[in-house]
C-alpha atoms as a PDB file:
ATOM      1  CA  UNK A   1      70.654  90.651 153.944  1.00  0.00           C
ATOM      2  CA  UNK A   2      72.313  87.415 153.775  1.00  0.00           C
ATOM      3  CA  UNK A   3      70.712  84.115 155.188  1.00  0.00           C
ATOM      4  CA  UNK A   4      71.269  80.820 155.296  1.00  0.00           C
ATOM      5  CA  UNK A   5      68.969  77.940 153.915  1.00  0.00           C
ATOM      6  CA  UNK A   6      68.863  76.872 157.817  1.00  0.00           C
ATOM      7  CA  UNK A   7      67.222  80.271 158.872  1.00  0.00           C
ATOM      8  CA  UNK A   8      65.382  80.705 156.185  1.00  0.00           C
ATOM      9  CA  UNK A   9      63.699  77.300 156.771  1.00  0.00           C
ATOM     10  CA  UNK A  10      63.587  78.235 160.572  1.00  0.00           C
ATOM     11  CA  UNK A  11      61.583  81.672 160.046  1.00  0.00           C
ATOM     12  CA  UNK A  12      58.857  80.260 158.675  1.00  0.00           C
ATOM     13  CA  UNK A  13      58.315  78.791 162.860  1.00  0.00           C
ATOM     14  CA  UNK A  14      55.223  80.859 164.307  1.00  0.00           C
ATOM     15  CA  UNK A  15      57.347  81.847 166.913  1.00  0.00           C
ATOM     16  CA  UNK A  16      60.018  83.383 164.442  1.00  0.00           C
ATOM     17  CA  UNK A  17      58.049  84.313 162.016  1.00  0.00           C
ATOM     18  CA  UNK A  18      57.347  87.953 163.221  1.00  0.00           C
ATOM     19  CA  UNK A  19      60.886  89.107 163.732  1.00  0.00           C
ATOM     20  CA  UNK A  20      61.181  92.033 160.908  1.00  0.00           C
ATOM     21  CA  UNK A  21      63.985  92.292 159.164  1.00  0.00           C
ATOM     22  CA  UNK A  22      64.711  95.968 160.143  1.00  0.00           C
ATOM     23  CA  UNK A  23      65.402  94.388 163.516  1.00  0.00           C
ATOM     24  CA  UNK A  24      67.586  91.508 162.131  1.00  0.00           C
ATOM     25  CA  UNK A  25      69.791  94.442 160.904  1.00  0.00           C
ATOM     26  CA  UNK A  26      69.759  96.692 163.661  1.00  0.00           C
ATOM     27  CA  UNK A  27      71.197  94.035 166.072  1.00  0.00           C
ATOM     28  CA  UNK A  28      74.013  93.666 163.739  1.00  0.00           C
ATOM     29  CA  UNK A  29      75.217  96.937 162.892  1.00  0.00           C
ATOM     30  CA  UNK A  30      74.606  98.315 166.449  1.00  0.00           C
ATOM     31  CA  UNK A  31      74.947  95.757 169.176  1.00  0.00           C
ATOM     32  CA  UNK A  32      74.468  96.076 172.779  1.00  0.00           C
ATOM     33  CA  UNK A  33      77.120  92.603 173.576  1.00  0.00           C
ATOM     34  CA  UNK A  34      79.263  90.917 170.317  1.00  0.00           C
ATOM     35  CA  UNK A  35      80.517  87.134 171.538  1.00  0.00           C
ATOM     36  CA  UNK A  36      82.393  85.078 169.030  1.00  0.00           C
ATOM     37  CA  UNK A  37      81.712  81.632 169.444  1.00  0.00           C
ATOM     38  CA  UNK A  38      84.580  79.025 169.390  1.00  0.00           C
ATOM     39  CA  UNK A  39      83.120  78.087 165.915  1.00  0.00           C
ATOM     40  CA  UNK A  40      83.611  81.302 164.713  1.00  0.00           C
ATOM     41  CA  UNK A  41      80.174  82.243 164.634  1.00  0.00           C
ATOM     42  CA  UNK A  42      79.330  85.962 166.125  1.00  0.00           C
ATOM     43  CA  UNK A  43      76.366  86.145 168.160  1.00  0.00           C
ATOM     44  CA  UNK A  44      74.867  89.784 168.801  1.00  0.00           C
ATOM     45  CA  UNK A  45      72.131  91.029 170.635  1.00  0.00           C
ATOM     46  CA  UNK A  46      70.309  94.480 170.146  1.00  0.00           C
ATOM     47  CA  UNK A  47      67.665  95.827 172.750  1.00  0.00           C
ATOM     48  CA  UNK A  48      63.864  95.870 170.223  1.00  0.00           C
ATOM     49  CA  UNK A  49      61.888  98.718 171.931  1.00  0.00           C
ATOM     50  CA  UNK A  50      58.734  97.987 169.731  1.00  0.00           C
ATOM     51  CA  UNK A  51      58.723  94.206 171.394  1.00  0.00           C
ATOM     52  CA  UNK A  52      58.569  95.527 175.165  1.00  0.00           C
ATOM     53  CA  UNK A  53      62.339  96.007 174.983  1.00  0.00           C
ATOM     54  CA  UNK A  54      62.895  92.427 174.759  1.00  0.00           C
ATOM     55  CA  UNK A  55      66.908  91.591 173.439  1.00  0.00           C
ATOM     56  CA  UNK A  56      67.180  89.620 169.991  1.00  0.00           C
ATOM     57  CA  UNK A  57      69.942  87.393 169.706  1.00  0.00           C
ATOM     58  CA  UNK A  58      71.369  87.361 166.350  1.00  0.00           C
ATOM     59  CA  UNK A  59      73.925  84.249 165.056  1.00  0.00           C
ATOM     60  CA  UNK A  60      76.373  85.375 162.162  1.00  0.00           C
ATOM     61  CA  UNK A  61      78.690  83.157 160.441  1.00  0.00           C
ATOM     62  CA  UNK A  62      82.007  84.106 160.350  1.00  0.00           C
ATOM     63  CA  UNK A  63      81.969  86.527 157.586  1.00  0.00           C
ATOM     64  CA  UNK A  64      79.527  88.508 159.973  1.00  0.00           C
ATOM     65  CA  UNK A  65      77.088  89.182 157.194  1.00  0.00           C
ATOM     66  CA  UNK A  66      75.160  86.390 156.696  1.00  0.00           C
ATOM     67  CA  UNK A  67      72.435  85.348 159.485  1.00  0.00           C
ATOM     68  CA  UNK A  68      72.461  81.897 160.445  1.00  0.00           C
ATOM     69  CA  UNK A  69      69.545  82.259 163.363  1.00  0.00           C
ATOM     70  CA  UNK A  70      67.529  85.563 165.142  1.00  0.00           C
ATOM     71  CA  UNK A  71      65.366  84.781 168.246  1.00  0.00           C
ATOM     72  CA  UNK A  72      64.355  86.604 171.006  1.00  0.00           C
ATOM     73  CA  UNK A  73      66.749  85.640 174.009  1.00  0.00           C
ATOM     74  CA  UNK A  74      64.588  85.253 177.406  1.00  0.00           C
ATOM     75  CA  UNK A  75      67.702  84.443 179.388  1.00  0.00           C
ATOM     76  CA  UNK A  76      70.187  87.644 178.253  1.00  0.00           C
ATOM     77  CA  UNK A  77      70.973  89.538 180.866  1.00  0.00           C
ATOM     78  CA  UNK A  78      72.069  93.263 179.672  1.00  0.00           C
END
């Protein structure tokens, strides 16, 4: 997987720190909503049934391979 130095700085957050990688990938091969940002970034998010089926928001570059940011996104409404 891909990363930038920004997320890999910003995983190392308590709060960010537990998102697996497994998950990172599944919300970017098999998203539940794709939005391409006027930057050209791609944000997806992809439903984590092991984390009370909360969504995790994933932010791709423009090449969509390499990870810029993963969170989990309290305000996404399915």
């Amino acid at each position: 997987m891909k990363t930038t130095k920004y997320f890999r700085t910003i995983r190392k957050r308590p709060d960010r720190s537990m998102i697996k990688d497994e998950w990172i990938e599944q919300a970017m091969k098999a998203p539940e909503r794709e939005h391409v940002q006027a930057d050209g970034r791609i944000r997806r998010w992809g439903r984590i049934a092991e984390m009370e089926g909360r969504y995790l928001r994933v932010i791709l570059l423009p090449d969509g391979e390499t990870v810029h940011n993963a969170f989990f996104d309290r305000g996404f409404k399915p």
